[in-house]
Protein backbone atom coordinates (compact mmCIF):
# COMPACT_ATOMS: atom_id res chain seq x y z
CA UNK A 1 6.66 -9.49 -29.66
CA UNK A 2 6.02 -10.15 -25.81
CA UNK A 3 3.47 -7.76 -24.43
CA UNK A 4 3.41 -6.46 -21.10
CA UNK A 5 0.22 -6.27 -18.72
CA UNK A 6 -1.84 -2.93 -18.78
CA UNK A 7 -3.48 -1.43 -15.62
CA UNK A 8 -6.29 0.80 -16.05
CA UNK A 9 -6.82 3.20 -13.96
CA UNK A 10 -10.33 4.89 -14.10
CA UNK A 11 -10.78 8.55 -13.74
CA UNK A 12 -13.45 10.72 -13.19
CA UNK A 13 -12.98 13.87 -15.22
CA UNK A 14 -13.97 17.10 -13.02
CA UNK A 15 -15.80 20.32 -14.81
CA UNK A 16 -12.65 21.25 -17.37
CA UNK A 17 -13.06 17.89 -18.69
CA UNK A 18 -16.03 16.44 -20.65
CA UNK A 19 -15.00 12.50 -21.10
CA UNK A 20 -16.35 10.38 -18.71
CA UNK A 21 -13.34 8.24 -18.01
CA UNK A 22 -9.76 8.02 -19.66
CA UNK A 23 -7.22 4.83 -19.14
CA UNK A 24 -3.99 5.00 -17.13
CA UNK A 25 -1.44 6.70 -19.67
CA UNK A 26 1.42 4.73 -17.82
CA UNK A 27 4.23 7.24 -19.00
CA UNK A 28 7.35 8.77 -17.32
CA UNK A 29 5.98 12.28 -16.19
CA UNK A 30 9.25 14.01 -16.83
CA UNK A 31 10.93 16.19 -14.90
CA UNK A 32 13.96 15.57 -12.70
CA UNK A 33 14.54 13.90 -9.12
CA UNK A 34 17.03 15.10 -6.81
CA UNK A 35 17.63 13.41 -3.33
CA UNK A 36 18.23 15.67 -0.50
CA UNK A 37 18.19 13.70 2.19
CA UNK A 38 20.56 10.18 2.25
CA UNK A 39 18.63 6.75 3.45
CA UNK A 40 20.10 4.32 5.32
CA UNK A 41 23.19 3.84 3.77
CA UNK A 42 21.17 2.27 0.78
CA UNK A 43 20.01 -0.35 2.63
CA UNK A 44 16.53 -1.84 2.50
CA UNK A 45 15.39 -1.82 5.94
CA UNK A 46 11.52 -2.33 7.07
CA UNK A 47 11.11 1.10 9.11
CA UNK A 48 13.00 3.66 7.41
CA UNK A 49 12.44 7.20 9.10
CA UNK A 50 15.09 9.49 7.66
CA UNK A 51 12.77 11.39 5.24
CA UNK A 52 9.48 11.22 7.16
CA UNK A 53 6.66 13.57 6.99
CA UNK A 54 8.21 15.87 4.37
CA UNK A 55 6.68 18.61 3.37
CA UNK A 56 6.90 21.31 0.40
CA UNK A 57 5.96 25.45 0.11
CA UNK A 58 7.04 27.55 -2.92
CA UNK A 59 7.31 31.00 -1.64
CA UNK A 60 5.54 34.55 -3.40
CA UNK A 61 9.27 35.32 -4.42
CA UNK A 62 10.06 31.30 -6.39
CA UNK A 63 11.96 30.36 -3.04
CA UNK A 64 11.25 26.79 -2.91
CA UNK A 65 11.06 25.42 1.33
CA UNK A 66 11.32 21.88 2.44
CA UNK A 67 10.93 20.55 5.84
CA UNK A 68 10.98 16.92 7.06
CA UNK A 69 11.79 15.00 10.48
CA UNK A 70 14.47 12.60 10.92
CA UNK A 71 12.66 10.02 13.01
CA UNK A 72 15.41 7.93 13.67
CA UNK A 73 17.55 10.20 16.10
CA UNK A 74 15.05 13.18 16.25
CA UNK A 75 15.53 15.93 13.82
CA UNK A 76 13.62 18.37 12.46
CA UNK A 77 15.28 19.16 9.06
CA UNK A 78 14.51 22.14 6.31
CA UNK A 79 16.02 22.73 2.82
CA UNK A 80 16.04 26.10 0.86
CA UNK A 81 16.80 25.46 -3.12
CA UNK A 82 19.62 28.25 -3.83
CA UNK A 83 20.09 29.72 -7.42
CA UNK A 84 22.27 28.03 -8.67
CA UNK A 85 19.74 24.93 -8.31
CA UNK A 86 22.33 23.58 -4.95
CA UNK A 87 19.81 22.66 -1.77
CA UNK A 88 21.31 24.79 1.82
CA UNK A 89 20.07 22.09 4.61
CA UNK A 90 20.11 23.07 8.33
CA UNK A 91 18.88 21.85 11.20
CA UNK A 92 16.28 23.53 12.68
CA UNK A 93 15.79 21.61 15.99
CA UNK A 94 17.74 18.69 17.51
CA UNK A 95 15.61 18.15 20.83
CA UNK A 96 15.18 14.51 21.89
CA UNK A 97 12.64 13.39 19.62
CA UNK A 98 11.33 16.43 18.05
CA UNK A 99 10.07 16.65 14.44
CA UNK A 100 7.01 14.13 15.05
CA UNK A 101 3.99 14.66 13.22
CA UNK A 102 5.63 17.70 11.38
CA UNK A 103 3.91 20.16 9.09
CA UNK A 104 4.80 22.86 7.35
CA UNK A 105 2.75 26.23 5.71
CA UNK A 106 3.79 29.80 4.49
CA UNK A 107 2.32 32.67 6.41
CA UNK A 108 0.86 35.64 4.86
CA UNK A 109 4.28 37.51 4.30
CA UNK A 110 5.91 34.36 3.08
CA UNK A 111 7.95 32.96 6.03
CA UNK A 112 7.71 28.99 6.69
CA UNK A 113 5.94 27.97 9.59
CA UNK A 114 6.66 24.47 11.00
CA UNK A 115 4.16 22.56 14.08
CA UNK A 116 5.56 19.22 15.12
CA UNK A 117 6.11 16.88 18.17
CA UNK A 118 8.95 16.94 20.51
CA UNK A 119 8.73 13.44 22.15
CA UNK A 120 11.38 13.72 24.89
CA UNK A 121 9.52 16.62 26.16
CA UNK A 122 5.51 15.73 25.44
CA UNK A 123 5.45 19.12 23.68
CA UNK A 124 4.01 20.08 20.37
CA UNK A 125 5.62 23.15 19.41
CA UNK A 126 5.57 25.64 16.66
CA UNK A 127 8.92 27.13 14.70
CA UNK A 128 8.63 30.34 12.72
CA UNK A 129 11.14 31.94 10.72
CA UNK A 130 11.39 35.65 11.38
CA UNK A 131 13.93 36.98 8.48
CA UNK A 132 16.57 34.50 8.98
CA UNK A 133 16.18 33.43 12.38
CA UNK A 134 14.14 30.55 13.76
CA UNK A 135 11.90 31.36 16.78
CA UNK A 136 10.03 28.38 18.78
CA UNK A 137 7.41 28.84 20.81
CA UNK A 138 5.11 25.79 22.77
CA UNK A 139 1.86 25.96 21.43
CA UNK A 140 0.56 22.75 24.63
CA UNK A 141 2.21 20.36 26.68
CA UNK A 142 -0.14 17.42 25.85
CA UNK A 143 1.63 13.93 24.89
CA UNK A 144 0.43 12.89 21.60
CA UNK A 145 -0.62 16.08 19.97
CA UNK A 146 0.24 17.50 16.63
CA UNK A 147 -0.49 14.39 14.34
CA UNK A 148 -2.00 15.57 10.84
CA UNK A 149 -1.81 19.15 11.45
CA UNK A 150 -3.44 21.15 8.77
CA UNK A 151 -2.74 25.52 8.65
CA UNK A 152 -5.33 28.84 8.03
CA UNK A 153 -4.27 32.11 8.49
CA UNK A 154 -6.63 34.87 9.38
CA UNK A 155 -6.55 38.61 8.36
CA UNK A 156 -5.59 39.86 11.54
CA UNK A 157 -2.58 38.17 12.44
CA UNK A 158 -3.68 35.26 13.81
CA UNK A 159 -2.74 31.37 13.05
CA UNK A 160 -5.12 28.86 13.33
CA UNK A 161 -3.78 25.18 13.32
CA UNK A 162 -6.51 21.52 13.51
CA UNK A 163 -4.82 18.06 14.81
CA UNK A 164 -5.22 15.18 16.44
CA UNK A 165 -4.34 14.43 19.61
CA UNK A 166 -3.09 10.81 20.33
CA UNK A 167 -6.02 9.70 22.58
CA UNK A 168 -8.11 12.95 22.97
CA UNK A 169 -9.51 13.69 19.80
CA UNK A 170 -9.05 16.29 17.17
CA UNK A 171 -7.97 19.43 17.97
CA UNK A 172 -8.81 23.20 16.83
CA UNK A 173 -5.80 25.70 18.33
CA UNK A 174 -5.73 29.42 18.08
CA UNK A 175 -2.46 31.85 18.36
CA UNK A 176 -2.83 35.41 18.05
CA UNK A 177 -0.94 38.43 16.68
CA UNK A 178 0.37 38.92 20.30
CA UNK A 179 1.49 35.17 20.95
CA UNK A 180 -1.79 34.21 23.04
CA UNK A 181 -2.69 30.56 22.80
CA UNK A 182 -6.20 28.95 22.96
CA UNK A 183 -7.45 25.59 22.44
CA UNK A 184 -10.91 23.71 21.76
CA UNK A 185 -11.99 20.24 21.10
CA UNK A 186 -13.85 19.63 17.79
CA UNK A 187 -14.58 16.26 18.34
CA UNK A 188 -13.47 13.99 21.18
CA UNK A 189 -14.13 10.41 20.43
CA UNK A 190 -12.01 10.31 17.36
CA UNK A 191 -8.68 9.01 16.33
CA UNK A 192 -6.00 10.02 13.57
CA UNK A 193 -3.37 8.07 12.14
CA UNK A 194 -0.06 9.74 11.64
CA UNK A 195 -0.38 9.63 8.18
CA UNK A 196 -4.16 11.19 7.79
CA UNK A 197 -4.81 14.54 5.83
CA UNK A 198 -8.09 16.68 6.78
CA UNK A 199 -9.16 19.41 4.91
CA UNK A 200 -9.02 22.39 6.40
CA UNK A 201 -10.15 26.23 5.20
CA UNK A 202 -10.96 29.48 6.42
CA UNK A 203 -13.78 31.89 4.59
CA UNK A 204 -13.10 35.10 3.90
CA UNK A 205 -16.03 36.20 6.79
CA UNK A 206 -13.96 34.52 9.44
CA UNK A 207 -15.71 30.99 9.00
CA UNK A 208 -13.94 27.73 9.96
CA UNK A 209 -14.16 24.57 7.83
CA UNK A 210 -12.63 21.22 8.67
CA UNK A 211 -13.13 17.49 7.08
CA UNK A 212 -12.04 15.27 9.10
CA UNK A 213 -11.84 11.25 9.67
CA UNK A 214 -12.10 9.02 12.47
CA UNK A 215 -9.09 6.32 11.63
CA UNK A 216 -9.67 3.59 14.18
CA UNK A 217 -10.16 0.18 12.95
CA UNK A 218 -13.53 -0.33 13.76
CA UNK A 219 -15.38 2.56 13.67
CA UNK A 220 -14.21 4.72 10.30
CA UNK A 221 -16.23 7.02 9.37
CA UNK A 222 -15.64 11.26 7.79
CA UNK A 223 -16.83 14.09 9.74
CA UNK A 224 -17.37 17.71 8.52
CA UNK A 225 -17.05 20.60 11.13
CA UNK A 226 -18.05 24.38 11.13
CA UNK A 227 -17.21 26.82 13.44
CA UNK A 228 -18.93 30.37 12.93
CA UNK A 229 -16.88 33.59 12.93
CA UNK A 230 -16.51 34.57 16.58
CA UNK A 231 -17.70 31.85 17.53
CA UNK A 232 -15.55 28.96 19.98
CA UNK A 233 -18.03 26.25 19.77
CA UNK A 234 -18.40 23.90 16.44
CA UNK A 235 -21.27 22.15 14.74
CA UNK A 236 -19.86 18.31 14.09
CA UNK A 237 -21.81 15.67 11.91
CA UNK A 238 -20.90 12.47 10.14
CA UNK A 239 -21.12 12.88 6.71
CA UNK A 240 -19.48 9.48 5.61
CA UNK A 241 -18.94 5.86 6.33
CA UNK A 242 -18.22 4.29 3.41
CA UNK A 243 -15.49 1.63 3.93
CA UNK A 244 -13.04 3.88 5.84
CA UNK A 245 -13.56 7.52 3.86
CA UNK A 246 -11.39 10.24 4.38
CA UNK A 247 -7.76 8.97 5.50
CA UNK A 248 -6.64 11.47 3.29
CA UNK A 249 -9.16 14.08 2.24
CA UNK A 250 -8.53 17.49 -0.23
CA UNK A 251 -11.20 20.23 -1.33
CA UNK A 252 -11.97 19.60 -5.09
CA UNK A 253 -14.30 22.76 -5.76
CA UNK A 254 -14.28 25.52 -8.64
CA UNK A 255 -11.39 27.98 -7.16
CA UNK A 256 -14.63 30.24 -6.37
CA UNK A 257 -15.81 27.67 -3.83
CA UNK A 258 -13.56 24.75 -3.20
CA UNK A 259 -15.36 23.37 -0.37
CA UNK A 260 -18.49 22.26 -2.49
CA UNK A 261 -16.42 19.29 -3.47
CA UNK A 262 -14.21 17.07 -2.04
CA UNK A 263 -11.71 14.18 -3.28
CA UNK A 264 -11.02 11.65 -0.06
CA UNK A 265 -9.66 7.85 0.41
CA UNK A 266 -11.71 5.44 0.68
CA UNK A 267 -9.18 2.81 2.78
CA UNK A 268 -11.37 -0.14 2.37
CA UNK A 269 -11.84 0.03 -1.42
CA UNK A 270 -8.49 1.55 -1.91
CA UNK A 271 -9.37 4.08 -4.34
CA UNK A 272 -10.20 7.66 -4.43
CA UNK A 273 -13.43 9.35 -4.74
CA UNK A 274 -15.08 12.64 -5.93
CA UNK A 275 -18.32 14.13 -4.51
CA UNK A 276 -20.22 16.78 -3.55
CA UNK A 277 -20.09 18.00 -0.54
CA UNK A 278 -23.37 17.39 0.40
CA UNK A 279 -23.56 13.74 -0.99
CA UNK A 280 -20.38 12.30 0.06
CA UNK A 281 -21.81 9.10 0.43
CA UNK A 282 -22.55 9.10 -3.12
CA UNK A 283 -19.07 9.73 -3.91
CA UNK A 284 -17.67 8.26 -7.56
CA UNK A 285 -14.24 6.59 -8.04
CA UNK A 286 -12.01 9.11 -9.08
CA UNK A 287 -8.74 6.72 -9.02
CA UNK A 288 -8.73 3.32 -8.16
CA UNK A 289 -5.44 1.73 -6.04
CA UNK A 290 -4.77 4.62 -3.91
CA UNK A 291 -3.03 4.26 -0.44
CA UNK A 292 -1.93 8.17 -0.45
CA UNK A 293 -2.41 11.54 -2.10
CA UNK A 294 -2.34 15.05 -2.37
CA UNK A 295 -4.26 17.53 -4.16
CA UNK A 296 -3.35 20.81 -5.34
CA UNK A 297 -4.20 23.26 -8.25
CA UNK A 298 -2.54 24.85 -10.88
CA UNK A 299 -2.28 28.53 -11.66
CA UNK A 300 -5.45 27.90 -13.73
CA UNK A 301 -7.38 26.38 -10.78
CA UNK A 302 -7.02 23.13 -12.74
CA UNK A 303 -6.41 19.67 -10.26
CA UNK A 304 -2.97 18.47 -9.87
CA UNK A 305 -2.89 15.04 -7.76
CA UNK A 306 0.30 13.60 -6.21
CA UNK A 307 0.04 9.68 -4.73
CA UNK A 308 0.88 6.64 -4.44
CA UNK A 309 -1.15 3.10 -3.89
CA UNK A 310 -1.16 -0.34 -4.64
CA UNK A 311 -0.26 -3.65 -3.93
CA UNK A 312 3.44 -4.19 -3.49
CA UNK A 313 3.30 -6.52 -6.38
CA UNK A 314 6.09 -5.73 -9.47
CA UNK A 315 3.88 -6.46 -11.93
CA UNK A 316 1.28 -4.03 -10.62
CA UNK A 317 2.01 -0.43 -12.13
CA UNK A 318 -0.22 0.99 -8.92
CA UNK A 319 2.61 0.43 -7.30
CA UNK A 320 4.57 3.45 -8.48
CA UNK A 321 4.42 6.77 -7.47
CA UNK A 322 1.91 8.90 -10.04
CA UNK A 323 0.85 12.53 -11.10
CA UNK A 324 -2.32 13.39 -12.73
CA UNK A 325 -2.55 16.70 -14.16
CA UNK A 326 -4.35 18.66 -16.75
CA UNK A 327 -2.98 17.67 -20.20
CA UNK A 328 -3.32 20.92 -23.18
CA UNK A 329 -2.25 18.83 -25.33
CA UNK A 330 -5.21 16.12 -24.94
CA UNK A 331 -7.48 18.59 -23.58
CA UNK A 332 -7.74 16.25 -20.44
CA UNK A 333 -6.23 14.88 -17.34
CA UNK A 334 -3.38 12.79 -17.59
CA UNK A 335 -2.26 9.64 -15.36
CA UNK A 336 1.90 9.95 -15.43
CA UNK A 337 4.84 7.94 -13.76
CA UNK A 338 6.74 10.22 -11.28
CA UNK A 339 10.41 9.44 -9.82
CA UNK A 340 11.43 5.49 -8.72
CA UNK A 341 9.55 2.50 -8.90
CA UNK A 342 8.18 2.31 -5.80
CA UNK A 343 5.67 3.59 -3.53
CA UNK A 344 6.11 6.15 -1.23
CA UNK A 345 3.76 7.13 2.20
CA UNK A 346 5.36 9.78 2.89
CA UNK A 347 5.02 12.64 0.43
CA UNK A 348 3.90 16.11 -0.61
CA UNK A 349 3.58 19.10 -3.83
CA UNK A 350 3.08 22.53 -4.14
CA UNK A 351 3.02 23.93 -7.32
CA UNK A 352 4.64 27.14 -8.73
CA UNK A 353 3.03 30.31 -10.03
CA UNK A 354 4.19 29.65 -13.34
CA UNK A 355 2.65 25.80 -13.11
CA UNK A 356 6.41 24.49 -12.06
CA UNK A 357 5.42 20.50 -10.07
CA UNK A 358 7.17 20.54 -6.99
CA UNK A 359 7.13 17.41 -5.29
CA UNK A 360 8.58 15.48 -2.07
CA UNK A 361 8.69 12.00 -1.04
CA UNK A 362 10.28 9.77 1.18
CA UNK A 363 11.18 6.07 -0.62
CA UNK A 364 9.80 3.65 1.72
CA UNK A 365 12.91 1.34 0.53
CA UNK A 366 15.71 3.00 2.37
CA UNK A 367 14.11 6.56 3.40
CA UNK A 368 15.81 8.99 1.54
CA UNK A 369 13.96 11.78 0.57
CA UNK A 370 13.82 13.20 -3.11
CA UNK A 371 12.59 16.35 -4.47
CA UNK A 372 10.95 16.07 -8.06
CA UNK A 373 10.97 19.32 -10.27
CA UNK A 374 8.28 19.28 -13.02
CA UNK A 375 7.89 22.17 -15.66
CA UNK A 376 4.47 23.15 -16.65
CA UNK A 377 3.39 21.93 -20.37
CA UNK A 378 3.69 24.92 -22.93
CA UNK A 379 -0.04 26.19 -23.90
């Protein structure tokens, strides 16, 4: 009988989990794949933008929302799933350029709110949906702003968005309930790539919490920022500089706190690590072969991990997109196969209240962009 290479995968089992490490389980995760958004007439190409920085909110009602830019010709696109399981696609805004660096978060009541880049214009604007009609408003006029934005909400109305700016650092902005706009550096010598991920969160008493990476080539290193309530200045220290840490970086804590630990990339070691927030540099490989994730819990609190990594190598099962979740059935976390076999950059979850996987991601083989429905295990 011909046997097939094994990959193992090591992972790093968090509180619900007592085993110190499990092997990849290199099985289909299930579920079913439905593509949105057409690639390039199926053709492999070596930049395809159709599908690019797609991103996923399920709504308090079930509504499931999908945004994503057409980088090609300059699109911002969004998707709401209908009941009868059909996708109604619109465009939202066809502006020379726009839909760079897009992101995507559900405000307080619900209603998707969209930040993104128009190039043409050297705007980075924000699109709100307001019952059934989109209103856009300019949050700057600064070239190059927008990349990696990350969303908080406050209790009084107000929106707080972090980014990067191209060339000028990273970015803390500050809208109102009456529309007023201000801005602040957080850290000016840094870069972002338009792929990076900080972590962003806002405390109950008003406090501001941001992990953040500096992505240039020769000087990567994580930074962690606070910002007191009331407050417009911020307290910035390096907290890592292992091998390029924090490309991509998610909050890993008990649902109480889930600052006190953090999962990041590690670029240079291409895995991903787990550690306590105050010994990040003593991080632990959590995954190994990881070129980009996202981390999000389930109704339980429990870690649910979207990526993709490794070499482009067909014999290397890295290579294909995965899902680790909390197995019932093992008592464990779970390494699964999830959609085609290749890897994908460009991709996102969000996950249901009734433990429903949604994910998004963009094939880099043609750029179409596929939206992966996962039902909770029974329990």
């Amino acid at each position: 009988m011909r046997r097939f290479p094994v990959l193992v995968l090591i992972l790093l089992i968090g509180a619900c989990v007592e085993e110190a490490v499990v092997p990849l389980e290199a099985v289909p995760a299930g579920g079913r794949s439905v593509r949105i958004a057409e690639g390039h007439d199926g053709k492999t190409i070596w930049d395809p933008k159709n599908g690019w920085w797609p991103r996923v909110a399920v709504g308090p009602d079930g509504t499931i929302h999908v945004a994503w830019c057409n980088a090609h010709i300059g699109r911002v696109m969004y998707a709401r799933r209908q009941q009868d399981d059909s996708w109604a696609t619109e465009t939202l805004d066809a502006s020379g350029g726009a839909g760079r660096y897009l992101a995507m978060a559900l405000d307080p009541k619900g209603q998707p709110v969209l930040s993104y880049q128009v190039q043409d214009k050297g705007v980075f604007r924000l699109l709100r949906r307001e019952g059934e009609a989109w209103k856009k408003e300019r949050i700057n006029k600064r070239d190059g702003s927008g990349r990696s934005t990350q969303f908080a909400f406050d209790d009084k109305g107000g929106t707080h968005l972090v980014y990067y700016d191209a060339d000028r650092g990273f970015w803390h902005s500050h809208r109102d309930k009456q529309g007023l706009w201000s801005h602040e550096v957080i850290e000016k010598t840094v870069q972002g790539n338009h792929l990076s991920r900080p972590a962003f969160h806002r405390f109950e008493d008003g406090r501001l919490l941001v992990y953040f990476a500096d992505n240039r080539y020769t000087q990567t290193h994580m930074m962690k920022a606070e910002r007191a309530a009331g407050k417009t200045t911020w307290e910035v220290k390096r907290v890592a500089e292992d091998f390029g840490p924090g490309f991509q970086i998610g909050f890993a804590g008990p649902t109480a706190n889930p600052t006190s630990e953090l999962l990041f990339t590690i670029t240079g070691k291409q895995s991903l690590a787990r550690a306590k927030a105050d010994a990040l540099d003593q991080g632990k490989v959590f995954l190994k072969k990881v070129s980009s994730m996202v981390l999000r819990r389930d109704p339980k609190g429990r870690i649910v991990l979207f990526g993709s990594g490794g070499r482009i190598d067909q014999k290397d099962l890295g290579q294909r997109l995965y899902l680790v979740r909390f197995d019932p059935r093992k008592g464990r976390l779970r390494h699964f196969r999830l959609g085609m076999p290749f890897g994908a950059m460009h991709l996102d979850q969000a996950v249901a209240q009734d433990g429903t996987v949604w994910s998004v991601y963009t094939a880099d083989q043609d750029g179409s962009l596929f939206v992966h429905q996962l039902p909770p295990f029974k329990e």
